[in-house]
C-alpha atoms as a PDB file:
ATOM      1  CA  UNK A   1      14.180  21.652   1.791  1.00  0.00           C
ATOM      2  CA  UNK A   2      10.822  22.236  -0.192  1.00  0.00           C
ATOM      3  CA  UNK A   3       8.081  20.900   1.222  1.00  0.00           C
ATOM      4  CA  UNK A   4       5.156  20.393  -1.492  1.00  0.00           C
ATOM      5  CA  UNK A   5       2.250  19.410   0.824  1.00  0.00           C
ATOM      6  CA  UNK A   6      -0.273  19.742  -1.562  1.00  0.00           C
ATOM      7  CA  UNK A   7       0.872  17.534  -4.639  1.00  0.00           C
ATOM      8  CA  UNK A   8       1.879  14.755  -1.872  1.00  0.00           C
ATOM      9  CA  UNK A   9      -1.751  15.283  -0.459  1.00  0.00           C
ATOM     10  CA  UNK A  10      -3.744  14.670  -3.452  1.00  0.00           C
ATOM     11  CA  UNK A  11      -1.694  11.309  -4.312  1.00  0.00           C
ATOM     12  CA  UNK A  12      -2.988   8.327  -4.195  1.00  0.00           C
ATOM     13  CA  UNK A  13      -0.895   5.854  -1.718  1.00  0.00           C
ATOM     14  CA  UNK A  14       0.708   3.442  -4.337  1.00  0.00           C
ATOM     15  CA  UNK A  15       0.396  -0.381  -3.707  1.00  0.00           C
ATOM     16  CA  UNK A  16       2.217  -2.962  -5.729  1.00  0.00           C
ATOM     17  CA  UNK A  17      -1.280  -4.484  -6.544  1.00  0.00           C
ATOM     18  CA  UNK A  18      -3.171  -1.792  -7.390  1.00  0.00           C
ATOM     19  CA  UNK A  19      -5.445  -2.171 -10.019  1.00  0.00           C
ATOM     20  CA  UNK A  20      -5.448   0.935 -11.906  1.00  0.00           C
ATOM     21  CA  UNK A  21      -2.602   3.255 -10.841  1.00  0.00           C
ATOM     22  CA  UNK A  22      -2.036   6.454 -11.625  1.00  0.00           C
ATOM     23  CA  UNK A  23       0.134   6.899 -14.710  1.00  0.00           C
ATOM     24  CA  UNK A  24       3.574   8.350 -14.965  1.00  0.00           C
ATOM     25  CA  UNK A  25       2.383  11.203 -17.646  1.00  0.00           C
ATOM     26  CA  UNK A  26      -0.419  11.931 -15.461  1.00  0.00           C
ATOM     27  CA  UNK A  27       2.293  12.642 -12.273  1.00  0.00           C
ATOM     28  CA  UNK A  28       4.538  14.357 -14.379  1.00  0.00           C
ATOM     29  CA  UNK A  29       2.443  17.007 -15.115  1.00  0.00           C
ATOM     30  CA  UNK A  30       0.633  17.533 -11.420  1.00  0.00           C
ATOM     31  CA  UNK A  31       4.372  17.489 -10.606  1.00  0.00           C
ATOM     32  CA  UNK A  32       4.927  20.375 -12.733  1.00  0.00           C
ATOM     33  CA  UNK A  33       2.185  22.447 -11.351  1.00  0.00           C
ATOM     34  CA  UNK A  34       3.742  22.526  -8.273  1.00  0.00           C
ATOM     35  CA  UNK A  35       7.355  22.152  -8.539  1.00  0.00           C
ATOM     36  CA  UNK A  36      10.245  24.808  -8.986  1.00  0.00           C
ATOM     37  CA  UNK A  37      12.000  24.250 -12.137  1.00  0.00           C
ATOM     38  CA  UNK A  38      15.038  22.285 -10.593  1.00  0.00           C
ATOM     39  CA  UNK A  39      12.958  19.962  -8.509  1.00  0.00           C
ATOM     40  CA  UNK A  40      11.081  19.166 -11.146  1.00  0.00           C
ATOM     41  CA  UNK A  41      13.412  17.839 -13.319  1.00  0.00           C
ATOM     42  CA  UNK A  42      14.691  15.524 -10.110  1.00  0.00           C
ATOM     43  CA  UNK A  43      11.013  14.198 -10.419  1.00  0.00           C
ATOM     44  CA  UNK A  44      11.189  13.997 -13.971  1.00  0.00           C
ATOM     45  CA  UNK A  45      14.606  12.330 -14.466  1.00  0.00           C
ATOM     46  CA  UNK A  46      14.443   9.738 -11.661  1.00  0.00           C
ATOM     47  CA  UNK A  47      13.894   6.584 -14.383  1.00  0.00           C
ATOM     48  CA  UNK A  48      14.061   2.814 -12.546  1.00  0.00           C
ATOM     49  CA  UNK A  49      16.362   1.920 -15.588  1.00  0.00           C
ATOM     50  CA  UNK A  50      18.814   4.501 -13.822  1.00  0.00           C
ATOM     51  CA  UNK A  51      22.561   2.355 -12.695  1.00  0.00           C
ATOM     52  CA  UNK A  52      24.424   5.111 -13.488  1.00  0.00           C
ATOM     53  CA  UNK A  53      24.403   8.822 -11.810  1.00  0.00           C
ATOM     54  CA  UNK A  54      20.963  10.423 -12.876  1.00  0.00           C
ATOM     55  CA  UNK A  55      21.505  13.835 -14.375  1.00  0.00           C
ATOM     56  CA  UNK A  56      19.517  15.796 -12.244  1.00  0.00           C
ATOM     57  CA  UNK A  57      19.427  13.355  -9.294  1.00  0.00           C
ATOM     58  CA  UNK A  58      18.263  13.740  -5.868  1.00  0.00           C
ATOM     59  CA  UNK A  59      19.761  12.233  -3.015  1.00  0.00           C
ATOM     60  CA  UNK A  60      17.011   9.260  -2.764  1.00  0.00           C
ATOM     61  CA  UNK A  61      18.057   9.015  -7.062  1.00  0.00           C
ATOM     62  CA  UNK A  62      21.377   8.499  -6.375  1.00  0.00           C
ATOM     63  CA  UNK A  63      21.005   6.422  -3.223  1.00  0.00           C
ATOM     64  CA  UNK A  64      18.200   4.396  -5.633  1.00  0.00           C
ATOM     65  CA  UNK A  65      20.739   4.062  -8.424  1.00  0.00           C
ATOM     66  CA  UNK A  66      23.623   2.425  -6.379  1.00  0.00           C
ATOM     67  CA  UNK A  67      20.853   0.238  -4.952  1.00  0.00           C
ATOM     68  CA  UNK A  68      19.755  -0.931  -8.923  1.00  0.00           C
ATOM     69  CA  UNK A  69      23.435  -1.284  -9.467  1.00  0.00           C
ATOM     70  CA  UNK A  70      24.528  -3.490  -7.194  1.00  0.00           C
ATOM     71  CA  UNK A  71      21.326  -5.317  -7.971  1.00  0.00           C
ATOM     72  CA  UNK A  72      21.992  -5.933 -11.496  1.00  0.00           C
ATOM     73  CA  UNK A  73      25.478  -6.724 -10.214  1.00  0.00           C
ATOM     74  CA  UNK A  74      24.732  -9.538  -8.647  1.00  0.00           C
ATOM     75  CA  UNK A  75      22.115 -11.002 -11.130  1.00  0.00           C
ATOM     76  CA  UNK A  76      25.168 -10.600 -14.105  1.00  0.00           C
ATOM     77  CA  UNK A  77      27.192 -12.686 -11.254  1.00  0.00           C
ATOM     78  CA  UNK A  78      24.372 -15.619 -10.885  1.00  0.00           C
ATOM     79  CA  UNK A  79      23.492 -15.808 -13.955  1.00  0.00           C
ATOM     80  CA  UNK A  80      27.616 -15.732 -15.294  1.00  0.00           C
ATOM     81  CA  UNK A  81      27.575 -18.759 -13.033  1.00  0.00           C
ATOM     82  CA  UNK A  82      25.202 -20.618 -13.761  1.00  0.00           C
ATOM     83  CA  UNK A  83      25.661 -19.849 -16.963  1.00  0.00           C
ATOM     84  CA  UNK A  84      29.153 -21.644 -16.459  1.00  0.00           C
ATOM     85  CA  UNK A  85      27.341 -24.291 -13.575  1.00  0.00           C
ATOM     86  CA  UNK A  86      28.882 -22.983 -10.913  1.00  0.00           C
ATOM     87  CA  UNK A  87      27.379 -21.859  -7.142  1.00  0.00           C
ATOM     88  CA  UNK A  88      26.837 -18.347  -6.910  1.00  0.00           C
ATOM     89  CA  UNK A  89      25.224 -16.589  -3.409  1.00  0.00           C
ATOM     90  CA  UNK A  90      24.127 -12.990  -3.953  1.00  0.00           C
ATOM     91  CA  UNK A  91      25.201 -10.607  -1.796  1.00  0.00           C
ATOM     92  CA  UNK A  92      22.528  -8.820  -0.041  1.00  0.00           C
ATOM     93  CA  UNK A  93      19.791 -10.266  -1.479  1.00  0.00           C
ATOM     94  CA  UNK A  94      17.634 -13.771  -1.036  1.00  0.00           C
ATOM     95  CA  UNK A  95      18.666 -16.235  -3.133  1.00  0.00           C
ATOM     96  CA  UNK A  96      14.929 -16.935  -3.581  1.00  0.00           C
ATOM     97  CA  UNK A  97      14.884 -14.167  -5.740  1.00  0.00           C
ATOM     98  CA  UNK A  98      16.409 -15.623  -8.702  1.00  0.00           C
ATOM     99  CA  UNK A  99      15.883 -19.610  -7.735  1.00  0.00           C
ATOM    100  CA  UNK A 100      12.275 -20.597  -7.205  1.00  0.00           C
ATOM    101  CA  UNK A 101       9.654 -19.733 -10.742  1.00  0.00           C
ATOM    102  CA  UNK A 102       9.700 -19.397 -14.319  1.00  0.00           C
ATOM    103  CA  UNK A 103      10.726 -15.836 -15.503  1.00  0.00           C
ATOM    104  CA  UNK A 104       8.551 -14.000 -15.200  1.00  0.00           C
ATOM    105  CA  UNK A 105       7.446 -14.810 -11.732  1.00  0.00           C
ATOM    106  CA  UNK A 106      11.149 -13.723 -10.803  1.00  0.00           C
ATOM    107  CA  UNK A 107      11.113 -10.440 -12.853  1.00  0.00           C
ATOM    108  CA  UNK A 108       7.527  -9.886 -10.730  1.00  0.00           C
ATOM    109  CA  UNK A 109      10.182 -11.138  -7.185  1.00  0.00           C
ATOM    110  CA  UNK A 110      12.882  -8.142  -8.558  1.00  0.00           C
ATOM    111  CA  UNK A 111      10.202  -5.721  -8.671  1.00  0.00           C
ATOM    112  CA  UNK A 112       9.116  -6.476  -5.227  1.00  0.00           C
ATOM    113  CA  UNK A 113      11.990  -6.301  -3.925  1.00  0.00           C
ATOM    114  CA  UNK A 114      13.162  -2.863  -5.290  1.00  0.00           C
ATOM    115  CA  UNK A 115      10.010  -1.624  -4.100  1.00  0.00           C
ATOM    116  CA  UNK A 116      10.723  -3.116  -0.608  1.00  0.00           C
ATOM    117  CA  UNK A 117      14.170  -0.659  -1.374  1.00  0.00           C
ATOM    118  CA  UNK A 118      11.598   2.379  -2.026  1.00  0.00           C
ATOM    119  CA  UNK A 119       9.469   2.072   0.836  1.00  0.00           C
ATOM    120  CA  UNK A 120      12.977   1.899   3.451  1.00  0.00           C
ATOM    121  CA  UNK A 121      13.843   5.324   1.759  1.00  0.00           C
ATOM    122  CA  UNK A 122      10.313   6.646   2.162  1.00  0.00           C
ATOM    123  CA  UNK A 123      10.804   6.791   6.002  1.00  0.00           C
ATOM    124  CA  UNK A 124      10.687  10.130   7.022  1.00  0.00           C
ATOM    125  CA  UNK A 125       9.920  11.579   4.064  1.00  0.00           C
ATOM    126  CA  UNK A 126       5.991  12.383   3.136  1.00  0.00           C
ATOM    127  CA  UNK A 127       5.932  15.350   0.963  1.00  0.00           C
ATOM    128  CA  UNK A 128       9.264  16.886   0.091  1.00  0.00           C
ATOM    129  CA  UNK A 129      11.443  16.417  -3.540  1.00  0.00           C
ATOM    130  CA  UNK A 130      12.581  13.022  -2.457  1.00  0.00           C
ATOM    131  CA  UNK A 131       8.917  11.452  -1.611  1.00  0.00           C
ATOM    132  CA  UNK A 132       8.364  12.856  -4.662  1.00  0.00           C
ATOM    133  CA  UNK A 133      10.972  10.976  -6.175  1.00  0.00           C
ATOM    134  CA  UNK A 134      10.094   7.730  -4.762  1.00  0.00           C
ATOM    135  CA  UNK A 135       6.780   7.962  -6.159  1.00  0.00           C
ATOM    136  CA  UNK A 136       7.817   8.361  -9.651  1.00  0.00           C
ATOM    137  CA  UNK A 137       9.890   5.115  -9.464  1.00  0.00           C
ATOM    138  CA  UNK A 138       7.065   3.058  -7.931  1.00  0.00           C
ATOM    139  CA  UNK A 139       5.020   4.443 -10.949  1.00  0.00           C
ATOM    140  CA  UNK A 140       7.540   3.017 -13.040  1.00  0.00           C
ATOM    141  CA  UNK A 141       7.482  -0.128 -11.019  1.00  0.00           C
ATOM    142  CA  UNK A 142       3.855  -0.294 -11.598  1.00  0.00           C
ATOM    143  CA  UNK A 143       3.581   0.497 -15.166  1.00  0.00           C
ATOM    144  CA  UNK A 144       6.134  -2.032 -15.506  1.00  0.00           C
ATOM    145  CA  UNK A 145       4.296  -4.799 -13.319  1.00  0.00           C
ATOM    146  CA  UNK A 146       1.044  -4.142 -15.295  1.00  0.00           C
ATOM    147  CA  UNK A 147       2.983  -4.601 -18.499  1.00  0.00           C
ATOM    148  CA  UNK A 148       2.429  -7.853 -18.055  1.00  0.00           C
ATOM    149  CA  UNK A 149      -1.079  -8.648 -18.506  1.00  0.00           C
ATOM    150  CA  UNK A 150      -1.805 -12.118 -20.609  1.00  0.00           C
ATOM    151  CA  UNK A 151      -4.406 -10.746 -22.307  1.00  0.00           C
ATOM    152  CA  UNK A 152      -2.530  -7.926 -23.977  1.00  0.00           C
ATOM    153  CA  UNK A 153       0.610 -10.097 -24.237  1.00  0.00           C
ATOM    154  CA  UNK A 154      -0.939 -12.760 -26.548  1.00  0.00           C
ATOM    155  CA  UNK A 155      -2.732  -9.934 -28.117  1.00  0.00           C
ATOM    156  CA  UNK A 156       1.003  -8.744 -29.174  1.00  0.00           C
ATOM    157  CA  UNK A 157       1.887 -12.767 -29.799  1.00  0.00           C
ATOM    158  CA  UNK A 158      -0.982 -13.341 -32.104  1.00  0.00           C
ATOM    159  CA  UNK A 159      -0.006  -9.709 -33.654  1.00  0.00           C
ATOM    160  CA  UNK A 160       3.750 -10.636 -34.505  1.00  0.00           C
ATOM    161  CA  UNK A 161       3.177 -14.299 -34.894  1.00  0.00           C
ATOM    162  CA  UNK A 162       0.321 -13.129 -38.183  1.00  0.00           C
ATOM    163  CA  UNK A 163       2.751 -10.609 -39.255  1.00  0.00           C
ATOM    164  CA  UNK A 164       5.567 -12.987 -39.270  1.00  0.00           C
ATOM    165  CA  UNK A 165       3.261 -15.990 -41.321  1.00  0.00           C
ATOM    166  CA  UNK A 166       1.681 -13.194 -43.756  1.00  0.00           C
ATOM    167  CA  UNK A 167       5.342 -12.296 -44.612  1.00  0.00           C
ATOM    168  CA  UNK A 168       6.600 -15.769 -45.565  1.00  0.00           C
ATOM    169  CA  UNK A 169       8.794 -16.839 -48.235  1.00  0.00           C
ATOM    170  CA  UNK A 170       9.453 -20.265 -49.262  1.00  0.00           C
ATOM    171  CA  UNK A 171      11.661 -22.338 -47.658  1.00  0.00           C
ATOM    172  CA  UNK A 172      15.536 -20.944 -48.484  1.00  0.00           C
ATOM    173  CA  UNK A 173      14.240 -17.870 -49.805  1.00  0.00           C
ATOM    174  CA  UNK A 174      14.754 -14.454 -48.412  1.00  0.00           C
ATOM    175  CA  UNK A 175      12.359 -11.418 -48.834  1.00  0.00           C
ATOM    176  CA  UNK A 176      15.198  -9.930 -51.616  1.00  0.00           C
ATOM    177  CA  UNK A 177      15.091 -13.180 -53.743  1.00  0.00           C
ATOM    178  CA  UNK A 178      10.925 -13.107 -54.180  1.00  0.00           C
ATOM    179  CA  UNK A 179      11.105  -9.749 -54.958  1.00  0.00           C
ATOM    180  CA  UNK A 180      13.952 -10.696 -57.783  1.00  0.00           C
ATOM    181  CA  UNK A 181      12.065 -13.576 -58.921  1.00  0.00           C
ATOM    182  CA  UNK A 182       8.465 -11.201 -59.075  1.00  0.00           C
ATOM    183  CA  UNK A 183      10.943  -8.718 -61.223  1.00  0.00           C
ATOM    184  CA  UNK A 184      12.417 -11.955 -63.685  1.00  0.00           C
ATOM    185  CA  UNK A 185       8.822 -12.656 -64.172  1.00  0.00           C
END
């Protein structure tokens, strides 16, 4: 197996509360510098919305995608249920993950968690295809978790919300019927 000691050296060690992580374009192409062609595009096709077999996957891809799987599983199965108001225990997983805070609290809880995942395939790996695999997903996992700063989210609110207002029509009235009535005019 490849060993590619000095891309995993100049890495920074990702933390679920960094501040400013590195980004996943940024990887990508230090990845490229130092990768053969076929390890590369393990790196580049390991993707945290992967449930499926990944194209080009790596052992730690495919052992990441049956992991996303049977989490998504199991939140379609609580949420079927509750849905219908019925009891459902996940399998595997604390049921504090999908019980206790508003929504986006527990999307922040499922994030943590499949990081937890990461870190347990880490282990024993620190600077061959599969670390480098790991490290593109917890990018992912951090661009996603950063995704949801206030600030820029009311920014896109206020954004939508004034396009949506500056666009209206009167009550009843569609966009096609003010531009008919402008025409009749």
């Amino acid at each position: 197996m490849d060993k590619y000691y000095y891309l995993a050296a100049q890495l920074p060690l990702l933390k679920p509360d960094m501040d400013s992580p590195p980004s996943l374009r940024w990887f990508l192409d230090e990845a490229r510098k130092w990768l053969s062609p076929r390890d590369y595009l393990k790196v580049a096709s390991a993707s945290i919305r992967h449930y499926e077999k990944p194209p080009y996957g790596s052992k730690t891809s495919l052992q990441y995608a049956d992991f996303e799987k049977k989490l998504r599983r199991e939140l379609a199965g609580y949420r079927k249920a509750r849905k219908e108001d019925h009891e459902y225990r996940l399998q595997g997983f604390s049921q504090n993950l999908v019980k206790e805070g508003n929504p986006l609290e527990i999307e922040k809880k499922l994030i943590l968690e499949r990081w937890a995942y990461l870190d347990e395939l880490e282990f024993g790996h620190y600077s061959d295809v599969d670390f480098l695999v790991i490290t593109a997903l917890k990018i992912q996992l951090l661009e996603r978790l950063m995704s949801f700063d206030k600030e820029k989210g009311m920014e896109t609110f206020e954004s939508v919300v004034s396009e949506t207002l500056s666009g209206e029509n009167e009550p009843g009235e569609t966009k096609t019927d003010t531009n008919e009535n402008d025409a009749n005019n």
